[in-house]
Protein backbone atom coordinates (compact mmCIF):
# COMPACT_ATOMS: atom_id res chain seq x y z
CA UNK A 1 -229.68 180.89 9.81
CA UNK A 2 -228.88 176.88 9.47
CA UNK A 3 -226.40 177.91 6.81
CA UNK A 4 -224.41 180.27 9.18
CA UNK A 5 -225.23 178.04 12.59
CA UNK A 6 -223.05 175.12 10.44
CA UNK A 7 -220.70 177.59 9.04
CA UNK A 8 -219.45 178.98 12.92
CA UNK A 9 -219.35 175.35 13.90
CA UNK A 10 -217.28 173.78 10.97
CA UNK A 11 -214.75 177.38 11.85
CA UNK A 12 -215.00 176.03 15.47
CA UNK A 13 -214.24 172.67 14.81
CA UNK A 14 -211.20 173.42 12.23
CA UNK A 15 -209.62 175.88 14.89
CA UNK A 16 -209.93 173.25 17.52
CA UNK A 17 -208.21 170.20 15.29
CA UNK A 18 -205.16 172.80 14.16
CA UNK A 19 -204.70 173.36 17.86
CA UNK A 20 -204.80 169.54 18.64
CA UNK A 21 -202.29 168.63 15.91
CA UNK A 22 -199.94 171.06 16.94
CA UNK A 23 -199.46 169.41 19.94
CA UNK A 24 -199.42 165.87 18.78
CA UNK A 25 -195.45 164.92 18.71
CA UNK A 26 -193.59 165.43 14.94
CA UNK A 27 -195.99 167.81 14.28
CA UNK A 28 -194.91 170.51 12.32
CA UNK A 29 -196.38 173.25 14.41
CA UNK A 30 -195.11 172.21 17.43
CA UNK A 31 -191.51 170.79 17.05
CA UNK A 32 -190.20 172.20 13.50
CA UNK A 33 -186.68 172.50 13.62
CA UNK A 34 -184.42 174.99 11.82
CA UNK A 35 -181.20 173.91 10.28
CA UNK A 36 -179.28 176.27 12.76
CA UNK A 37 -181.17 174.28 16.00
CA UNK A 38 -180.10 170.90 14.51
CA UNK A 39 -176.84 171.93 14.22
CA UNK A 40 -176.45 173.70 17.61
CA UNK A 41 -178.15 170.82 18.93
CA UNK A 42 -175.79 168.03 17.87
CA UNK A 43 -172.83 170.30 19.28
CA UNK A 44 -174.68 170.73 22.46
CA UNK A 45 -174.76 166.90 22.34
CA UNK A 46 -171.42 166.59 21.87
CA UNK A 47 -169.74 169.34 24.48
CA UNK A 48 -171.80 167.56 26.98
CA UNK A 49 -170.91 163.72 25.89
CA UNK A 50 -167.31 164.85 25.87
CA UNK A 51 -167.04 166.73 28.88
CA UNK A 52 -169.12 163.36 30.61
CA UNK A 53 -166.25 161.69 28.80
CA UNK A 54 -162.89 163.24 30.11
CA UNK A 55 -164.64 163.94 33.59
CA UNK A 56 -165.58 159.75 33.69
CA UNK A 57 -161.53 159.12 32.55
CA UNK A 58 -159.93 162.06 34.18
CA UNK A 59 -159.60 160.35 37.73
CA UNK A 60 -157.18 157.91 39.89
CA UNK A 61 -157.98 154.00 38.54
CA UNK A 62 -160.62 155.19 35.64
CA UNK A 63 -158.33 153.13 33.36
CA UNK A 64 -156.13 151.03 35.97
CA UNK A 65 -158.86 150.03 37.95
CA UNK A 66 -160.96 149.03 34.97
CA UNK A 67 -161.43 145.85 32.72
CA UNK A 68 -162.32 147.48 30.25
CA UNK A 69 -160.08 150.27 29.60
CA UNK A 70 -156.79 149.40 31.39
CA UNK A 71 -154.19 149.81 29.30
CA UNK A 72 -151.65 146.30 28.96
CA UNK A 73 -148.40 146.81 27.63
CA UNK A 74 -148.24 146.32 24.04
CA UNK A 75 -148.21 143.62 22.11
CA UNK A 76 -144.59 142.72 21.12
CA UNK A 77 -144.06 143.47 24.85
CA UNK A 78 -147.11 141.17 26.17
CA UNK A 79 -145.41 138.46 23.76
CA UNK A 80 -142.54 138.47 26.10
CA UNK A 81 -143.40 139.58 29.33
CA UNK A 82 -143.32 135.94 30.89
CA UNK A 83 -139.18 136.44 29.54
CA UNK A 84 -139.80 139.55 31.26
CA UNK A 85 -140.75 138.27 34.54
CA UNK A 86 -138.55 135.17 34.74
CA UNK A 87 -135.52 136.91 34.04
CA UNK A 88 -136.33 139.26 37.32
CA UNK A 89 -137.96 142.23 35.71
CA UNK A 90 -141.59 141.37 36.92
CA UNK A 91 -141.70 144.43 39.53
CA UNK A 92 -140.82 146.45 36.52
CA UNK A 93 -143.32 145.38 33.76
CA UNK A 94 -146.18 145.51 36.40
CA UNK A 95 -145.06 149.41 37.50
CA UNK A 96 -144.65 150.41 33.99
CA UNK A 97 -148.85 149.16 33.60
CA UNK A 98 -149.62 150.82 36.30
CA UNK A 99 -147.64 154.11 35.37
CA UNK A 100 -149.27 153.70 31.93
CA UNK A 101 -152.69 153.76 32.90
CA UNK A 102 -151.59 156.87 35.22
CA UNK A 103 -150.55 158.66 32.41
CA UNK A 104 -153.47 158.14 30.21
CA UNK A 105 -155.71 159.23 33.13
CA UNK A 106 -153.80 162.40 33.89
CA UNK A 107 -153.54 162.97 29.68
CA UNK A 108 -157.47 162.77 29.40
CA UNK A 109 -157.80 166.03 31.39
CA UNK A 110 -155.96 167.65 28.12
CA UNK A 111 -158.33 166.67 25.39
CA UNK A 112 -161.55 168.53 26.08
CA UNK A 113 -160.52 172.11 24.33
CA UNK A 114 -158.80 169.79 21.45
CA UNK A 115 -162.15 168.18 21.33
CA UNK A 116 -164.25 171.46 21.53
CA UNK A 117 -162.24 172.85 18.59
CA UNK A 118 -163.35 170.51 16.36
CA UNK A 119 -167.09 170.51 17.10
CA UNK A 120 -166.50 174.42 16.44
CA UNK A 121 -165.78 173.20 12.89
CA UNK A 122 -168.84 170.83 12.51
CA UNK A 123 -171.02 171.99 9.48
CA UNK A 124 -174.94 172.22 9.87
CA UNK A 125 -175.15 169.90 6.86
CA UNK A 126 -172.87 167.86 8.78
CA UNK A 127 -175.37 168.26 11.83
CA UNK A 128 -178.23 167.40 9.78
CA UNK A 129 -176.74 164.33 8.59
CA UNK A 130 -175.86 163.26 11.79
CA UNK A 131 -179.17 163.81 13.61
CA UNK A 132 -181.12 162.04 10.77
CA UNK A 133 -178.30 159.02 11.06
CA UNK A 134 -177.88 155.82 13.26
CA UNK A 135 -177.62 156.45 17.32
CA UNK A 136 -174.05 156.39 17.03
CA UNK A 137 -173.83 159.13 14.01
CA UNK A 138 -172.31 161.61 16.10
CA UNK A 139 -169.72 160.12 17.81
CA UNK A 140 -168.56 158.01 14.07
CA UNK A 141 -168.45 161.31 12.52
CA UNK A 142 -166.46 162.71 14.97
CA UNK A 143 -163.77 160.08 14.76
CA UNK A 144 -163.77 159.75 11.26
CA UNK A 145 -163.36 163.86 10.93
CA UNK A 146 -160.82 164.75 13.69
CA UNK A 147 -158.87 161.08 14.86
CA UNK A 148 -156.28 161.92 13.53
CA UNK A 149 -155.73 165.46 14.14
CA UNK A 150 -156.73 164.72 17.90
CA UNK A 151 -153.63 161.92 17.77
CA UNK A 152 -151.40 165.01 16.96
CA UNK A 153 -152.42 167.40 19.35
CA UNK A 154 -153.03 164.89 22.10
CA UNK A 155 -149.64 163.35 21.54
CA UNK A 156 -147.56 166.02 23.56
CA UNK A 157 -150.35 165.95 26.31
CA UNK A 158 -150.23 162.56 26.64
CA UNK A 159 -146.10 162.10 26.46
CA UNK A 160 -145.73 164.65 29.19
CA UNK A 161 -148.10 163.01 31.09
CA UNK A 162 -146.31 159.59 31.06
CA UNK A 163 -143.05 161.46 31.74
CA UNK A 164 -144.86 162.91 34.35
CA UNK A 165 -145.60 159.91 36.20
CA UNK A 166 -142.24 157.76 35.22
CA UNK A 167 -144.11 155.33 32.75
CA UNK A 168 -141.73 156.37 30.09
CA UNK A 169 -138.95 155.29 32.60
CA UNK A 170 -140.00 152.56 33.50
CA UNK A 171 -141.22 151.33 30.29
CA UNK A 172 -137.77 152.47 28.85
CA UNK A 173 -136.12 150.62 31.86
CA UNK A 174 -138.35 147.23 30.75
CA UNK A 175 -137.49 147.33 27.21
CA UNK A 176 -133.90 147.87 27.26
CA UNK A 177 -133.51 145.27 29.58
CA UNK A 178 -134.82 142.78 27.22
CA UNK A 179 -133.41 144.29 24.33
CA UNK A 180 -129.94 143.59 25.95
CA UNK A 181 -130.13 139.80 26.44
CA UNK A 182 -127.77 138.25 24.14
CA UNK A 183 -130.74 136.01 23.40
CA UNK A 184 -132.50 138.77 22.08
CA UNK A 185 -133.04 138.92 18.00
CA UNK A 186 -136.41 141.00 17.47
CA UNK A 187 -135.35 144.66 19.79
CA UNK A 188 -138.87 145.87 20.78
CA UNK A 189 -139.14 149.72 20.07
CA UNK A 190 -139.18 151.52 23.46
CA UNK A 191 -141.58 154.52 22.41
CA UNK A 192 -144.50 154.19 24.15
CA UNK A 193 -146.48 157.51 23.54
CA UNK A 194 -148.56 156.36 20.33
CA UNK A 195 -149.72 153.35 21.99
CA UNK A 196 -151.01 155.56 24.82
CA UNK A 197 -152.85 158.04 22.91
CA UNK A 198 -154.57 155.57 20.45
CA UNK A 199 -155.91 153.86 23.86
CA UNK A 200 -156.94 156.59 25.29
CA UNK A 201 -158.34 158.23 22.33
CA UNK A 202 -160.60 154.81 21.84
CA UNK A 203 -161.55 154.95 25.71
CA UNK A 204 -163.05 158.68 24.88
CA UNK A 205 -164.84 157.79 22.11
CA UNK A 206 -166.21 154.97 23.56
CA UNK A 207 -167.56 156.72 26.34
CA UNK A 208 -168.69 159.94 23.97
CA UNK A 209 -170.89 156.84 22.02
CA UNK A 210 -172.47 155.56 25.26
CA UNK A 211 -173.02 159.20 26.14
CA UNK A 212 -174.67 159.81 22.66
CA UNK A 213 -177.12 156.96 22.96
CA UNK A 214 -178.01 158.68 26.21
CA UNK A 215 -179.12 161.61 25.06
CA UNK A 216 -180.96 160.10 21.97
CA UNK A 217 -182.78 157.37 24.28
CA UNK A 218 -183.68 159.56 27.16
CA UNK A 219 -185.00 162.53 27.38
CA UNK A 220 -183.61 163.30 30.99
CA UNK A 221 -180.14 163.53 29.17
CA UNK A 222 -180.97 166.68 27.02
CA UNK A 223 -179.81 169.25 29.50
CA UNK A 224 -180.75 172.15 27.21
CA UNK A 225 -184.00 173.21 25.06
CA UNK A 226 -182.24 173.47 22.19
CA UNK A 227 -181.10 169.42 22.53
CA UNK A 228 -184.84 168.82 24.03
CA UNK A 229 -186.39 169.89 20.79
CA UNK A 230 -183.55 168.42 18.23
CA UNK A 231 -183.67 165.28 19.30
CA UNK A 232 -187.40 165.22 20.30
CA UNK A 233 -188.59 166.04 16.92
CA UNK A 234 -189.29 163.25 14.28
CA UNK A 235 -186.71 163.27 11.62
């Protein structure tokens, strides 16, 4: 009778511990994640830093109005805008910054389908990797992958844009007038559509890094269960 007395409570207290451990967090029970949930996880991640991204940059003064991300002219230009400026051009250099920055905020609005095309292609090996990596994994993979890809499809975007708005004129209109001073050895080139898209392409992935560390710091970030358990399980 003793025997089976310690028996039922030893069953009792077995079933009670399994239950406790699979609650306890990084348990295996509780938060085991399959390959295919860390990989739909990380591209969860992503879509929603990237669409944060374009929707932060995608607005009137989100580079222009910002110290961080406004776009200066470049810099065989900056080297001689006080030339620039003294030789009457001033109202042009500061409209062609201004139409810049207009063009890279109207371009951003272009890049999230480039961008979602190229989580598509993320591997789950790649996902794994990235989830078990430093808090900025994601977004350095993601550069390293599809820069410069997303510098040839943005391009076009980002060229029409600044026709759109006149920056190429009035960039054009800056340049040539220096170019033409007899003084005038080193011509500056007047294309100005690569320098745009490698800014803007660096103010996305800046923001898609401060978006990642969001979701992998807190919790309130992870909009969906699948993200909720990915990045709440111990890796």
């Amino acid at each position: 009778m003793k025997k089976t007395i310690l028996s039922l409570t030893l069953a009792v207290f077995l079933l009670s511990s399994c239950e406790v451990l699979s609650q306890l967090p990084g348990a295996s029970m509780g938060t085991q994640v399959t390959e295919g949930e860390a990989g739909q996880g990380i591209k969860d991640a992503l879509g929603q830093g990237l669409g944060r991204a374009v929707v932060n940059l995608n607005q009137t003064n989100a580079f222009f109005g910002s110290d961080f991300y406004k776009i200066l002219l470049p810099p065989e230009v900056q080297k001689v805008e006080r030339t620039l400026r003294n030789i009457g051009l001033g109202s042009t250099v500061d409209k062609a910054i201004l139409q810049i920055n207009r063009g890279a905020e109207d371009a951003v609005g272009f890049a999230k389908p480039i961008f979602i095309d190229a989580i598509k292609q993320m591997s789950i090996s790649d996902a794994i990797n990235i989830i078990r990596g430093p808090k900025d994994g994601a977004t350095n993979y993601f550069r390293e992958k599809t820069s410069a890809a997303l510098i040839a499809a943005f391009s076009p975007s980002v060229k029409a844009s600044l026709d759109k708005v006149e920056a190429t004129k009035y960039y054009g209109d800056l340049v040539n007038g220096y170019n033409r001073l007899p003084t005038t050895r080193n011509k500056i080139n007047p294309d100005l559509t690569a320098y745009v898209v490698g800014k803007t392409v660096d103010a996305l992935f800046d923001q898609i890094a401060k978006e990642e560390l969001e979701i992998r710091e807190n919790p309130l970030k992870r909009t969906t269960e699948i993200m909720k358990k990915v990045f709440g399980a111990k890796w």
